[in-house]
PDBML (XML) file of the C-alpha atoms, coordinates in Angstrom:
<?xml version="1.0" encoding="UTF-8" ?>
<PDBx:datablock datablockName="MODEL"
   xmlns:PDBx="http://pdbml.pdb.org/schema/pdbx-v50.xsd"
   xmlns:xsi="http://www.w3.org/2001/XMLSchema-instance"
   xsi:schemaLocation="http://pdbml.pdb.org/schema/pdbx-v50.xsd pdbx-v50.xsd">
   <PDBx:atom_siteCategory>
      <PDBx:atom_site id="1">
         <PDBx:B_iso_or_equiv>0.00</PDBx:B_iso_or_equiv>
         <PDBx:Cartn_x>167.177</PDBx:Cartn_x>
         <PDBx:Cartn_y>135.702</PDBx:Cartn_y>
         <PDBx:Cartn_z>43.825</PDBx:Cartn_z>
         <PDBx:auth_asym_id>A</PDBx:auth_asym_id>
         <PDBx:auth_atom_id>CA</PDBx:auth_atom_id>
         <PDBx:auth_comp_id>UNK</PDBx:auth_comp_id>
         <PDBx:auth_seq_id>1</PDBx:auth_seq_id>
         <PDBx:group_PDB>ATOM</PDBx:group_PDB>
         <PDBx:label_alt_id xsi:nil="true" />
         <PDBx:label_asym_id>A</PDBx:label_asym_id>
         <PDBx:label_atom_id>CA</PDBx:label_atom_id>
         <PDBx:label_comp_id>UNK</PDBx:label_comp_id>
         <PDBx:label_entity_id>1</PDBx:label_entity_id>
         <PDBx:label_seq_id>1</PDBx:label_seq_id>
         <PDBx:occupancy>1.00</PDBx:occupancy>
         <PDBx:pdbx_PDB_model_num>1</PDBx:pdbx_PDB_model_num>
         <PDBx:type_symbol>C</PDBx:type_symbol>
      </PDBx:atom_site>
      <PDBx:atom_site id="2">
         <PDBx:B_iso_or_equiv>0.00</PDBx:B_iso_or_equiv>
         <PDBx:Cartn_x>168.560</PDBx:Cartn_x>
         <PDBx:Cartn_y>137.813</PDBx:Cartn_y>
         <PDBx:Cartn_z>46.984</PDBx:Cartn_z>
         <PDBx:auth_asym_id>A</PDBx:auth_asym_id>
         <PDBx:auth_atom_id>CA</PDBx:auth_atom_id>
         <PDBx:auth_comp_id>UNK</PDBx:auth_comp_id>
         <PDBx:auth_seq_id>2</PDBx:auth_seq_id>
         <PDBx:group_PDB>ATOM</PDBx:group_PDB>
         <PDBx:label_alt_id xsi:nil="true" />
         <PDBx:label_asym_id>A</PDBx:label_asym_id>
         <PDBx:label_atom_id>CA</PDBx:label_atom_id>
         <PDBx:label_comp_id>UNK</PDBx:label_comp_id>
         <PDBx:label_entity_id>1</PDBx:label_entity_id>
         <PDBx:label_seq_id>2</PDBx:label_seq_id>
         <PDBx:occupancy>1.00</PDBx:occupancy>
         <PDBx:pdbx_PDB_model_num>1</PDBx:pdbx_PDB_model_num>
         <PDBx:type_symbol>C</PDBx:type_symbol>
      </PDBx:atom_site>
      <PDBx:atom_site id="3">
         <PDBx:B_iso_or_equiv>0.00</PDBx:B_iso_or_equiv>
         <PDBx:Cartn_x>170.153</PDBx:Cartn_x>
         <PDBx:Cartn_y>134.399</PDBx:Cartn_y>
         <PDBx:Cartn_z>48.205</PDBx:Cartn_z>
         <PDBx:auth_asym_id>A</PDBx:auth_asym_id>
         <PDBx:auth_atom_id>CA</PDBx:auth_atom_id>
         <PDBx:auth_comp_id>UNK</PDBx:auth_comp_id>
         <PDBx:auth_seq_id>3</PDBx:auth_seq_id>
         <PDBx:group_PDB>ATOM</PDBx:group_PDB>
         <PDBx:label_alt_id xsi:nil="true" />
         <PDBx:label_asym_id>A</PDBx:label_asym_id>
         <PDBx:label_atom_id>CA</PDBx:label_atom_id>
         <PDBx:label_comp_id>UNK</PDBx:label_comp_id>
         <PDBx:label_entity_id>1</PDBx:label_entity_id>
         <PDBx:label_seq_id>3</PDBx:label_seq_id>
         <PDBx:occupancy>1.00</PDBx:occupancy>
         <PDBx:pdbx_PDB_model_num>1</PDBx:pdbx_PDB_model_num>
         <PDBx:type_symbol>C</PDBx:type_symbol>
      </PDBx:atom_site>
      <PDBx:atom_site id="4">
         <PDBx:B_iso_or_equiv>0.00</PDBx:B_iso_or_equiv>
         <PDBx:Cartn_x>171.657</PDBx:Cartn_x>
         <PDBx:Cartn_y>133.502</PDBx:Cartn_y>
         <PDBx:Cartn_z>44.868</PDBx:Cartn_z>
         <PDBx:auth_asym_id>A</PDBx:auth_asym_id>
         <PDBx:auth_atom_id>CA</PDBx:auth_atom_id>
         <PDBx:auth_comp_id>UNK</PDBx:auth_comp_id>
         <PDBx:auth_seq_id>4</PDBx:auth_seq_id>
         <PDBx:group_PDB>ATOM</PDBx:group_PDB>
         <PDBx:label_alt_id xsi:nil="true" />
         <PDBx:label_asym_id>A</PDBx:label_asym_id>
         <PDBx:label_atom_id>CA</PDBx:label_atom_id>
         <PDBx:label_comp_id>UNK</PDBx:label_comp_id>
         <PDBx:label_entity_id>1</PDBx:label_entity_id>
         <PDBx:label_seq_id>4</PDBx:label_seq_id>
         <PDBx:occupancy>1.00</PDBx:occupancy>
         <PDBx:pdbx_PDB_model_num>1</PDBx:pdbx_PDB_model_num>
         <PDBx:type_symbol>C</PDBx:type_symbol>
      </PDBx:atom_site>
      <PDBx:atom_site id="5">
         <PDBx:B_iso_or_equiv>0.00</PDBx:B_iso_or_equiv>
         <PDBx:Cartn_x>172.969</PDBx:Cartn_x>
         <PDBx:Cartn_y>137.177</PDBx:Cartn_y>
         <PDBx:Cartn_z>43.961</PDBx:Cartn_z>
         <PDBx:auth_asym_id>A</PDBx:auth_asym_id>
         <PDBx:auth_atom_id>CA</PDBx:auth_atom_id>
         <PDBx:auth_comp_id>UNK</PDBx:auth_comp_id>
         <PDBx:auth_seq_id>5</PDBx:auth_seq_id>
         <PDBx:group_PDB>ATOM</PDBx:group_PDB>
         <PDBx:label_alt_id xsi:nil="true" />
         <PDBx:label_asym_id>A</PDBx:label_asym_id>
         <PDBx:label_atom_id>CA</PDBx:label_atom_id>
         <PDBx:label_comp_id>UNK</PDBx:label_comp_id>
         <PDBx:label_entity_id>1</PDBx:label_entity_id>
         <PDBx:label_seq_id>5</PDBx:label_seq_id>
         <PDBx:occupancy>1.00</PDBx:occupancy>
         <PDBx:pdbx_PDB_model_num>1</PDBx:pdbx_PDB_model_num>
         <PDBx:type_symbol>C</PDBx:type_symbol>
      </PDBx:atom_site>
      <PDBx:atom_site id="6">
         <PDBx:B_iso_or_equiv>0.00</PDBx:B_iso_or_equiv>
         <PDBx:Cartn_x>174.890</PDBx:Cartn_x>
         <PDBx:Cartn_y>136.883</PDBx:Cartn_y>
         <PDBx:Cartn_z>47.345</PDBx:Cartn_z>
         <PDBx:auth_asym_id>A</PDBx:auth_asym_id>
         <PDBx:auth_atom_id>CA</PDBx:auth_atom_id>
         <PDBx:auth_comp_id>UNK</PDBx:auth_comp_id>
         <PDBx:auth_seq_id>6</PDBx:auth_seq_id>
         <PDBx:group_PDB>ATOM</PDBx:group_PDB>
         <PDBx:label_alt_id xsi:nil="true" />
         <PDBx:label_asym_id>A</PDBx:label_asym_id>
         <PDBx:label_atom_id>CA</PDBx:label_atom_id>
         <PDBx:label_comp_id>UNK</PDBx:label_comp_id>
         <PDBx:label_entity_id>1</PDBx:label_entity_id>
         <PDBx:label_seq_id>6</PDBx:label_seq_id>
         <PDBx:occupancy>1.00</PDBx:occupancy>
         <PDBx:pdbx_PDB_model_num>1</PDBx:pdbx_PDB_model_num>
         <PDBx:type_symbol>C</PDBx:type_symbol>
      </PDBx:atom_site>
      <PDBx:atom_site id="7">
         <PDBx:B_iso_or_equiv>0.00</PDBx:B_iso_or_equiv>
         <PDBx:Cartn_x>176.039</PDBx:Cartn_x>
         <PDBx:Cartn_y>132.945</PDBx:Cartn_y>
         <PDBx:Cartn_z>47.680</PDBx:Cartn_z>
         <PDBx:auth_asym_id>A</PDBx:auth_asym_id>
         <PDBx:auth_atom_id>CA</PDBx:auth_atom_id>
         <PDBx:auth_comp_id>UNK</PDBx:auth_comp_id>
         <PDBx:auth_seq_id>7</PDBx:auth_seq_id>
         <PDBx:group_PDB>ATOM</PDBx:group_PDB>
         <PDBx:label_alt_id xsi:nil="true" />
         <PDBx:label_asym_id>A</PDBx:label_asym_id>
         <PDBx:label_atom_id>CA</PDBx:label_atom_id>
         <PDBx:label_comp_id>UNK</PDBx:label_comp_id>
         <PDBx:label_entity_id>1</PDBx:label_entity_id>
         <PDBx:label_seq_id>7</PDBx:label_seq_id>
         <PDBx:occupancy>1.00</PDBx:occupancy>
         <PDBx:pdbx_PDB_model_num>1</PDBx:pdbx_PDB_model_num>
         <PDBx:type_symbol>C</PDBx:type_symbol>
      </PDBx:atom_site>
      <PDBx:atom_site id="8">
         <PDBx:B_iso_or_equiv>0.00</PDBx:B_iso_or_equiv>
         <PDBx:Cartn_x>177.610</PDBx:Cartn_x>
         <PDBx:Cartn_y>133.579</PDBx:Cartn_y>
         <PDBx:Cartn_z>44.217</PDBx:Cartn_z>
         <PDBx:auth_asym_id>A</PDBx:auth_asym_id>
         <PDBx:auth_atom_id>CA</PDBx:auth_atom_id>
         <PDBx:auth_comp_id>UNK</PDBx:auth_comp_id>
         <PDBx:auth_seq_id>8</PDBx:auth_seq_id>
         <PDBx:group_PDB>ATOM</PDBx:group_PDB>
         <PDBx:label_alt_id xsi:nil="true" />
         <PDBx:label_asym_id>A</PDBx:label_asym_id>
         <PDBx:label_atom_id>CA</PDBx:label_atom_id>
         <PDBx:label_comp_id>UNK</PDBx:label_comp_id>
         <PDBx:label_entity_id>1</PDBx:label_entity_id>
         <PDBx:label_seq_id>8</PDBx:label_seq_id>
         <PDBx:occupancy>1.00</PDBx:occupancy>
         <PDBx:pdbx_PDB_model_num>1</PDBx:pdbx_PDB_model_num>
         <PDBx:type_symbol>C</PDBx:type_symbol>
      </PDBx:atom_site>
      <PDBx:atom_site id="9">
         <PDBx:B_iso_or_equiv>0.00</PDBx:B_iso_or_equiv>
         <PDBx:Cartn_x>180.047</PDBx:Cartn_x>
         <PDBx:Cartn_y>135.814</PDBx:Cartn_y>
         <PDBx:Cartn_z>45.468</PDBx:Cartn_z>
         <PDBx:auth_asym_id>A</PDBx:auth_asym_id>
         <PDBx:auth_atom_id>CA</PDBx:auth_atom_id>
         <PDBx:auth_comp_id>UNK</PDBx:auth_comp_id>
         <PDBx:auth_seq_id>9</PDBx:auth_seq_id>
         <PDBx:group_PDB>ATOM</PDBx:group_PDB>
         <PDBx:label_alt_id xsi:nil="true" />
         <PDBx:label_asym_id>A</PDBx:label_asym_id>
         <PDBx:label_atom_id>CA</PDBx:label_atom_id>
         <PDBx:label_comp_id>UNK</PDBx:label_comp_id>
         <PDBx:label_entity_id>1</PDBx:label_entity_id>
         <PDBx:label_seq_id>9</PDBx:label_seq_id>
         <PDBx:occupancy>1.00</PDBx:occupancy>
         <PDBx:pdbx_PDB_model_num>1</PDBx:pdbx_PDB_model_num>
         <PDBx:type_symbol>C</PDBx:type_symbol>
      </PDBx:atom_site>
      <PDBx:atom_site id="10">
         <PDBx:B_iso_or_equiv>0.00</PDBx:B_iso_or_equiv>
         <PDBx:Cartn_x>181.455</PDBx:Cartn_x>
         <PDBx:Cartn_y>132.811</PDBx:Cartn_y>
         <PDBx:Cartn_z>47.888</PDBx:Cartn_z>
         <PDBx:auth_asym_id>A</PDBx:auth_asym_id>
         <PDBx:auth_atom_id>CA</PDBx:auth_atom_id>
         <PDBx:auth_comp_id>UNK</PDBx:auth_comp_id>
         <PDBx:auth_seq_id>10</PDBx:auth_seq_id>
         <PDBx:group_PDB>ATOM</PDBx:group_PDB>
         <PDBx:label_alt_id xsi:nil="true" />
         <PDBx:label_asym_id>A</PDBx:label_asym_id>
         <PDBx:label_atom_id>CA</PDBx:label_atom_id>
         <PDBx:label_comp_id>UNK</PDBx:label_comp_id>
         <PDBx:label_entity_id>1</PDBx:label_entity_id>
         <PDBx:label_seq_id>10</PDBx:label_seq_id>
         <PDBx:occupancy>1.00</PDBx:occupancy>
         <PDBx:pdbx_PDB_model_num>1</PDBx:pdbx_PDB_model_num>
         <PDBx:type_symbol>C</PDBx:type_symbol>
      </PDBx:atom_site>
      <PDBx:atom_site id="11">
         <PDBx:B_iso_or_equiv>0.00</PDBx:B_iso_or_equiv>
         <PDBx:Cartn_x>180.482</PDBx:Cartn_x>
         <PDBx:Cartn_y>129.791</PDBx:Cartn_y>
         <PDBx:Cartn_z>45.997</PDBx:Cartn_z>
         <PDBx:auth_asym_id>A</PDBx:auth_asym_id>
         <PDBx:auth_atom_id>CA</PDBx:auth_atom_id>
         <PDBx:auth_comp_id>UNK</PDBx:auth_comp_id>
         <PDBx:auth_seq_id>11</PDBx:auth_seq_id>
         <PDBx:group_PDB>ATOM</PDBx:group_PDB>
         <PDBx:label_alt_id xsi:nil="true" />
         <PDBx:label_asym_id>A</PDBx:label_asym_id>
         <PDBx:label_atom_id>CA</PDBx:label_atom_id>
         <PDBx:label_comp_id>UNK</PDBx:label_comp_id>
         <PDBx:label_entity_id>1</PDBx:label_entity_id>
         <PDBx:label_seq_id>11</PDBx:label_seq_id>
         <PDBx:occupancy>1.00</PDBx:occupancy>
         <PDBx:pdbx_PDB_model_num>1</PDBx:pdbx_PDB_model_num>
         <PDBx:type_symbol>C</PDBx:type_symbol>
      </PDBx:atom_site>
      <PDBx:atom_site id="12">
         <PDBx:B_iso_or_equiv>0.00</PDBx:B_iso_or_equiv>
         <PDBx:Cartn_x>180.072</PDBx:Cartn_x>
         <PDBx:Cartn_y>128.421</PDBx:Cartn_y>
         <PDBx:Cartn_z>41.867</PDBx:Cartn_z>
         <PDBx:auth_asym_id>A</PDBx:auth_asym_id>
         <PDBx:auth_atom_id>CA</PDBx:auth_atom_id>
         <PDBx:auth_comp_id>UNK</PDBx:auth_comp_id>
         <PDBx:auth_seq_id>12</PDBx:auth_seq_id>
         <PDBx:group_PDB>ATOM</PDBx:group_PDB>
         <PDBx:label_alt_id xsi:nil="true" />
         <PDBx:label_asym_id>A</PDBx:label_asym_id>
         <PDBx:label_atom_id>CA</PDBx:label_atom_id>
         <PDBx:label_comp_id>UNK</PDBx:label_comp_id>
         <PDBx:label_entity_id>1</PDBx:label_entity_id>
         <PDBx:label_seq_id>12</PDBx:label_seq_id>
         <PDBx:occupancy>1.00</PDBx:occupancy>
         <PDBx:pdbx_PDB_model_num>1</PDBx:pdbx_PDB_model_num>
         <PDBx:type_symbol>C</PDBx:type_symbol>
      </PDBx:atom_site>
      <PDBx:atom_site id="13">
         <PDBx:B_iso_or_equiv>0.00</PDBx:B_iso_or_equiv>
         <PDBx:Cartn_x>176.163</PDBx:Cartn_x>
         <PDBx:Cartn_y>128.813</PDBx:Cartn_y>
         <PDBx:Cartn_z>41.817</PDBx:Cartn_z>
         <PDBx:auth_asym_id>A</PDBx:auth_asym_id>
         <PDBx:auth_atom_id>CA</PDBx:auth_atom_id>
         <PDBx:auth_comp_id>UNK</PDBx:auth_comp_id>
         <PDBx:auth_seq_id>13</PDBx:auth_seq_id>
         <PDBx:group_PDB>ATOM</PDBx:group_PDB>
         <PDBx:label_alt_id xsi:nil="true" />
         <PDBx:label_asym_id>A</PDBx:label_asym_id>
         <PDBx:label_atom_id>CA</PDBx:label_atom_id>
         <PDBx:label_comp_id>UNK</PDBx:label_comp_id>
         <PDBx:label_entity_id>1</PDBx:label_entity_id>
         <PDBx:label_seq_id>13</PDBx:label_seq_id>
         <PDBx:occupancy>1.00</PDBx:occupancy>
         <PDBx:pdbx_PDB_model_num>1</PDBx:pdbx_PDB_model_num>
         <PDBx:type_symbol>C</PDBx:type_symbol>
      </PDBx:atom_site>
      <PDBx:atom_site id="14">
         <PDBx:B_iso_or_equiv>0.00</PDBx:B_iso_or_equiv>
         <PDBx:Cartn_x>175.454</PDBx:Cartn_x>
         <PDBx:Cartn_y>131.360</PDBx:Cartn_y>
         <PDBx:Cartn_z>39.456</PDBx:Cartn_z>
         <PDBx:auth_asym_id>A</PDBx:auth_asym_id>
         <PDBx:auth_atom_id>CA</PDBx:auth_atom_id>
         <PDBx:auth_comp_id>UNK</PDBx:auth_comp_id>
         <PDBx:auth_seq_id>14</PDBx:auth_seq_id>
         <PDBx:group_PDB>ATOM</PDBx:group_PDB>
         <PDBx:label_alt_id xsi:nil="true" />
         <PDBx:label_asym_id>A</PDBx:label_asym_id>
         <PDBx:label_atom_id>CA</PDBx:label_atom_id>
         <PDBx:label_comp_id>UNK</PDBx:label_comp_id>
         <PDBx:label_entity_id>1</PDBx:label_entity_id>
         <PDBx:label_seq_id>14</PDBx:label_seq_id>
         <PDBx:occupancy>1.00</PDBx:occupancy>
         <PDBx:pdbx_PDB_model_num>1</PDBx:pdbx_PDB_model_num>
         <PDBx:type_symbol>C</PDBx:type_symbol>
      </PDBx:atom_site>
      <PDBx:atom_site id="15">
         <PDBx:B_iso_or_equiv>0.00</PDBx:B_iso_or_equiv>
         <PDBx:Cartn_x>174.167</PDBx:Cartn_x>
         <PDBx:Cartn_y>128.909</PDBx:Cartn_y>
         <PDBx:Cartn_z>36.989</PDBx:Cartn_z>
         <PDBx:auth_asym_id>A</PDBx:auth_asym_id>
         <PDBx:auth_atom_id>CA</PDBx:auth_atom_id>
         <PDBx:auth_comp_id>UNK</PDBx:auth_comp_id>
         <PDBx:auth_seq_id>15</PDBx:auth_seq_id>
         <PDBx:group_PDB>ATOM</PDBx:group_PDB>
         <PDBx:label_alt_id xsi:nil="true" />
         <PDBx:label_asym_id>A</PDBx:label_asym_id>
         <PDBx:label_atom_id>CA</PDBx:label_atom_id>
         <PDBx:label_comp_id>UNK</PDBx:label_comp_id>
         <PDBx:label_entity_id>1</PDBx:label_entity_id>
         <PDBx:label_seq_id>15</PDBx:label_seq_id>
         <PDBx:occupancy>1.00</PDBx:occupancy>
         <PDBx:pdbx_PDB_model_num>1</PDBx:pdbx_PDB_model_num>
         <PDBx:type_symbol>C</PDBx:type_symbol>
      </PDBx:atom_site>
      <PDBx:atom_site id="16">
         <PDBx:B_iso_or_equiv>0.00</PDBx:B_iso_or_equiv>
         <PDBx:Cartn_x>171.560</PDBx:Cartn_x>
         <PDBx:Cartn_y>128.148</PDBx:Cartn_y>
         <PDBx:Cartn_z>39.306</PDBx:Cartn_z>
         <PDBx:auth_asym_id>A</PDBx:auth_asym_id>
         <PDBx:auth_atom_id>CA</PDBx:auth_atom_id>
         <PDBx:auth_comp_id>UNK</PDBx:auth_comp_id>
         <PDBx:auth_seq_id>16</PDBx:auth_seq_id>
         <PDBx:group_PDB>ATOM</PDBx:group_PDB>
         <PDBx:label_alt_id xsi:nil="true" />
         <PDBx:label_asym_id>A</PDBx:label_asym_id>
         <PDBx:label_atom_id>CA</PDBx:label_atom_id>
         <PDBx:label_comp_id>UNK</PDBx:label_comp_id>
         <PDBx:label_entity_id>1</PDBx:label_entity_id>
         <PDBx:label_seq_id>16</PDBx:label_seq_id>
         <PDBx:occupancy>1.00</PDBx:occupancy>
         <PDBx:pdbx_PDB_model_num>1</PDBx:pdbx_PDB_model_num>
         <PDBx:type_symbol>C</PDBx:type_symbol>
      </PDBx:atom_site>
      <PDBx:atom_site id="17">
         <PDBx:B_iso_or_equiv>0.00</PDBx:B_iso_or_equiv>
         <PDBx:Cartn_x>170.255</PDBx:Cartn_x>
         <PDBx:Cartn_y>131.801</PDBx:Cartn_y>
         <PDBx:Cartn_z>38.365</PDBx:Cartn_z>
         <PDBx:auth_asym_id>A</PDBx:auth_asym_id>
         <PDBx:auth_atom_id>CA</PDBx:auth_atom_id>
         <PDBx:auth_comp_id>UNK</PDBx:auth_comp_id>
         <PDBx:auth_seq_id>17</PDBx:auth_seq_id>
         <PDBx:group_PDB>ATOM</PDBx:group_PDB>
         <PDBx:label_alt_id xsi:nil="true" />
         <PDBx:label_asym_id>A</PDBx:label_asym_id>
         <PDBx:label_atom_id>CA</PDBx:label_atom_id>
         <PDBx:label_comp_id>UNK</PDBx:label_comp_id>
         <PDBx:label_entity_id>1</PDBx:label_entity_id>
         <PDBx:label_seq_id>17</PDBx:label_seq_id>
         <PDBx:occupancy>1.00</PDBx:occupancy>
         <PDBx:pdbx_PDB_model_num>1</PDBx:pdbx_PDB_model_num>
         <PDBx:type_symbol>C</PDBx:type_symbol>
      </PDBx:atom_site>
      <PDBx:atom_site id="18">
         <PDBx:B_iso_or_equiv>0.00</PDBx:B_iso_or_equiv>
         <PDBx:Cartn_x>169.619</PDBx:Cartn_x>
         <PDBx:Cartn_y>130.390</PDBx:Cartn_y>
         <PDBx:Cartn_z>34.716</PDBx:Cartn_z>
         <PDBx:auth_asym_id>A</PDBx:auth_asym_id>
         <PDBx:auth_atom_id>CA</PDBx:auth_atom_id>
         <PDBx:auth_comp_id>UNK</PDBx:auth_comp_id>
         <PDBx:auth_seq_id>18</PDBx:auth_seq_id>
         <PDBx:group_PDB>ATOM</PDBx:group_PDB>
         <PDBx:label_alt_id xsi:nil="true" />
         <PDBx:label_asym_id>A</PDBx:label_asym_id>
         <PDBx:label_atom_id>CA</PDBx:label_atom_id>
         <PDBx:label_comp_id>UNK</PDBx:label_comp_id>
         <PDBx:label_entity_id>1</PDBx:label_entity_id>
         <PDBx:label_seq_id>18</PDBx:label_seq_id>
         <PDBx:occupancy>1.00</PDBx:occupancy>
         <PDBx:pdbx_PDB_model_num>1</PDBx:pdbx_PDB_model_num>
         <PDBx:type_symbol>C</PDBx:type_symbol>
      </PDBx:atom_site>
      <PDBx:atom_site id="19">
         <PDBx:B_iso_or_equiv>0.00</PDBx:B_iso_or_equiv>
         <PDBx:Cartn_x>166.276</PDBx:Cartn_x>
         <PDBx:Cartn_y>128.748</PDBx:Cartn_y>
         <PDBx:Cartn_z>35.852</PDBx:Cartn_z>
         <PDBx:auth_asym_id>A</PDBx:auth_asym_id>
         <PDBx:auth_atom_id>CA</PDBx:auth_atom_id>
         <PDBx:auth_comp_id>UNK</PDBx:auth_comp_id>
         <PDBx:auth_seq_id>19</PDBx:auth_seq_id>
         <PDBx:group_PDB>ATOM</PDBx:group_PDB>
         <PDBx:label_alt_id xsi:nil="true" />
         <PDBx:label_asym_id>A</PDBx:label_asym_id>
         <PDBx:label_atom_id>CA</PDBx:label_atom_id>
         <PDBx:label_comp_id>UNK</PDBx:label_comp_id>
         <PDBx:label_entity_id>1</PDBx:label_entity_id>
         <PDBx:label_seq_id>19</PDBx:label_seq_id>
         <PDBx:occupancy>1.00</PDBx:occupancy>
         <PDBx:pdbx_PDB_model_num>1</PDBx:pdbx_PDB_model_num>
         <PDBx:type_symbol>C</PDBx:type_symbol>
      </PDBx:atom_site>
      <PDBx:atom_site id="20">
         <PDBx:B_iso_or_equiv>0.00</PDBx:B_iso_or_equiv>
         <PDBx:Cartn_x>165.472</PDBx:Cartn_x>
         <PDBx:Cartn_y>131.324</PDBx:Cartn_y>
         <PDBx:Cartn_z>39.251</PDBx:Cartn_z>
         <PDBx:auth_asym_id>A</PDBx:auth_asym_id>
         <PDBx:auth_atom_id>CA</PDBx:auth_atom_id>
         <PDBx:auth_comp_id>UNK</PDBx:auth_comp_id>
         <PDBx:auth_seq_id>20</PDBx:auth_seq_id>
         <PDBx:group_PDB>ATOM</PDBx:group_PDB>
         <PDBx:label_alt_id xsi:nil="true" />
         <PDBx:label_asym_id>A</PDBx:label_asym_id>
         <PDBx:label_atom_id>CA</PDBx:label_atom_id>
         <PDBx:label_comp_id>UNK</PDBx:label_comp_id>
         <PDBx:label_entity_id>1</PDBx:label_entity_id>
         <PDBx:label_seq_id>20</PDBx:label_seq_id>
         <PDBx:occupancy>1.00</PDBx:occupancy>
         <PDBx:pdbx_PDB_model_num>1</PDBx:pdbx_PDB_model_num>
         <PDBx:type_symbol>C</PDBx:type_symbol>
      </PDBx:atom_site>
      <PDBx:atom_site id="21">
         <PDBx:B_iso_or_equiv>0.00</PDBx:B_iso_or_equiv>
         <PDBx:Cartn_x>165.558</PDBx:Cartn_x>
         <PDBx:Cartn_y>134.280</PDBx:Cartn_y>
         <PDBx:Cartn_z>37.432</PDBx:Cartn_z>
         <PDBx:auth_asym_id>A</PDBx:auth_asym_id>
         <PDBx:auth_atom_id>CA</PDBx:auth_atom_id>
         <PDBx:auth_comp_id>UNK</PDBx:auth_comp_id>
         <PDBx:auth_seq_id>21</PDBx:auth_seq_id>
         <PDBx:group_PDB>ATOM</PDBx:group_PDB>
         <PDBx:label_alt_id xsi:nil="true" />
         <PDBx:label_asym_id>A</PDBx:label_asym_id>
         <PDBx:label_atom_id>CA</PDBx:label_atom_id>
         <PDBx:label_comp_id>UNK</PDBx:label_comp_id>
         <PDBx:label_entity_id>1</PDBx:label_entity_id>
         <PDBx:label_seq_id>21</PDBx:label_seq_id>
         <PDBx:occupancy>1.00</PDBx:occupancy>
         <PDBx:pdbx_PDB_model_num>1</PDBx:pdbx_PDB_model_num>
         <PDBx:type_symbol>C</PDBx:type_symbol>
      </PDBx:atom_site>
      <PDBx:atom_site id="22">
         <PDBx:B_iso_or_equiv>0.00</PDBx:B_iso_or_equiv>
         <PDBx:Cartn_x>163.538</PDBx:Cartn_x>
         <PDBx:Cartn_y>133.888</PDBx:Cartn_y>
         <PDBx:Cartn_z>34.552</PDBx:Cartn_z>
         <PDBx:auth_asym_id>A</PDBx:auth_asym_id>
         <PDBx:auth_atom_id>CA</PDBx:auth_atom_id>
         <PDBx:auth_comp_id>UNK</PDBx:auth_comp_id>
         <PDBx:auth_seq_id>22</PDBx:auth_seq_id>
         <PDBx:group_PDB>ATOM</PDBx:group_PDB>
         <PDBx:label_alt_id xsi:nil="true" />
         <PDBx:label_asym_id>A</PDBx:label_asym_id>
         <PDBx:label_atom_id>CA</PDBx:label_atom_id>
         <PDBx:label_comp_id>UNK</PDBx:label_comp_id>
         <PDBx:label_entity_id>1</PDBx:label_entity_id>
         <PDBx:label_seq_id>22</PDBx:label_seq_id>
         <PDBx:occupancy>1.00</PDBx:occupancy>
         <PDBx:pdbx_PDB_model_num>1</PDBx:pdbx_PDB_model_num>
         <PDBx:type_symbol>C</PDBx:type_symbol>
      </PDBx:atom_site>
      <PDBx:atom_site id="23">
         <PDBx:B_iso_or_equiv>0.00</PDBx:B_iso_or_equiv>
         <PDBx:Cartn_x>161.261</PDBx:Cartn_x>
         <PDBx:Cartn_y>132.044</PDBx:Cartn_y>
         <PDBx:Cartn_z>37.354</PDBx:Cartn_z>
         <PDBx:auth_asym_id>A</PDBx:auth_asym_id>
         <PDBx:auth_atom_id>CA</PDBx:auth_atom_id>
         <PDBx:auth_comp_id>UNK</PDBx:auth_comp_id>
         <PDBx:auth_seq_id>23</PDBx:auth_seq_id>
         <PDBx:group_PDB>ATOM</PDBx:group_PDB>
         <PDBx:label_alt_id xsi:nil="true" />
         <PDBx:label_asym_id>A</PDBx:label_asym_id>
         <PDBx:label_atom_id>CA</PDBx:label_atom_id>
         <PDBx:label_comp_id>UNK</PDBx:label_comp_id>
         <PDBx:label_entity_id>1</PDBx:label_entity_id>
         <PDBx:label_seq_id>23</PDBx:label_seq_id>
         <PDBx:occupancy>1.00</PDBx:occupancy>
         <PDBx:pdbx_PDB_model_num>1</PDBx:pdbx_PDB_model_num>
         <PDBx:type_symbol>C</PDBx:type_symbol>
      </PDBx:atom_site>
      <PDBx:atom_site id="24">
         <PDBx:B_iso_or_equiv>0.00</PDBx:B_iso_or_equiv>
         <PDBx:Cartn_x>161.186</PDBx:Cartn_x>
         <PDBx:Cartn_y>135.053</PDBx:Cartn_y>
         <PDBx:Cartn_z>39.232</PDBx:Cartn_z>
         <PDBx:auth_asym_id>A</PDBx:auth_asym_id>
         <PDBx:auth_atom_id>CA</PDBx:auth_atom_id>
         <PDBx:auth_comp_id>UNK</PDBx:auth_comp_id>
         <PDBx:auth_seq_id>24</PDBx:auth_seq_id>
         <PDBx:group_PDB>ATOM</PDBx:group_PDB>
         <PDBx:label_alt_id xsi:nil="true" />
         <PDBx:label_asym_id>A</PDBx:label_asym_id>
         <PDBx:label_atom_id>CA</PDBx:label_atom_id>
         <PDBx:label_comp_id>UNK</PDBx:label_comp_id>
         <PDBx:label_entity_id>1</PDBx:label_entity_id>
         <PDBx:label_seq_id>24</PDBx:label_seq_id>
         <PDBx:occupancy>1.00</PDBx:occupancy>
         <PDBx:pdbx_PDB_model_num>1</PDBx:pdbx_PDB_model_num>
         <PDBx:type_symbol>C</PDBx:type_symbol>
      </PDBx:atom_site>
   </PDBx:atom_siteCategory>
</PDBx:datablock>
């Protein structure tokens, strides 16, 4: 989550966060 929050501010991978967070 930590990784995504953070890459997302650089690169388009939010919309990995539609699976990861729930998962989390």
């Amino acid at each position: 989550v930590n990784v995504v929050l953070v890459a997302s501010l650089f690169k388009p991978v939010l919309n990995a966060g539609v699976v990861l967070f729930p998962l989390a």
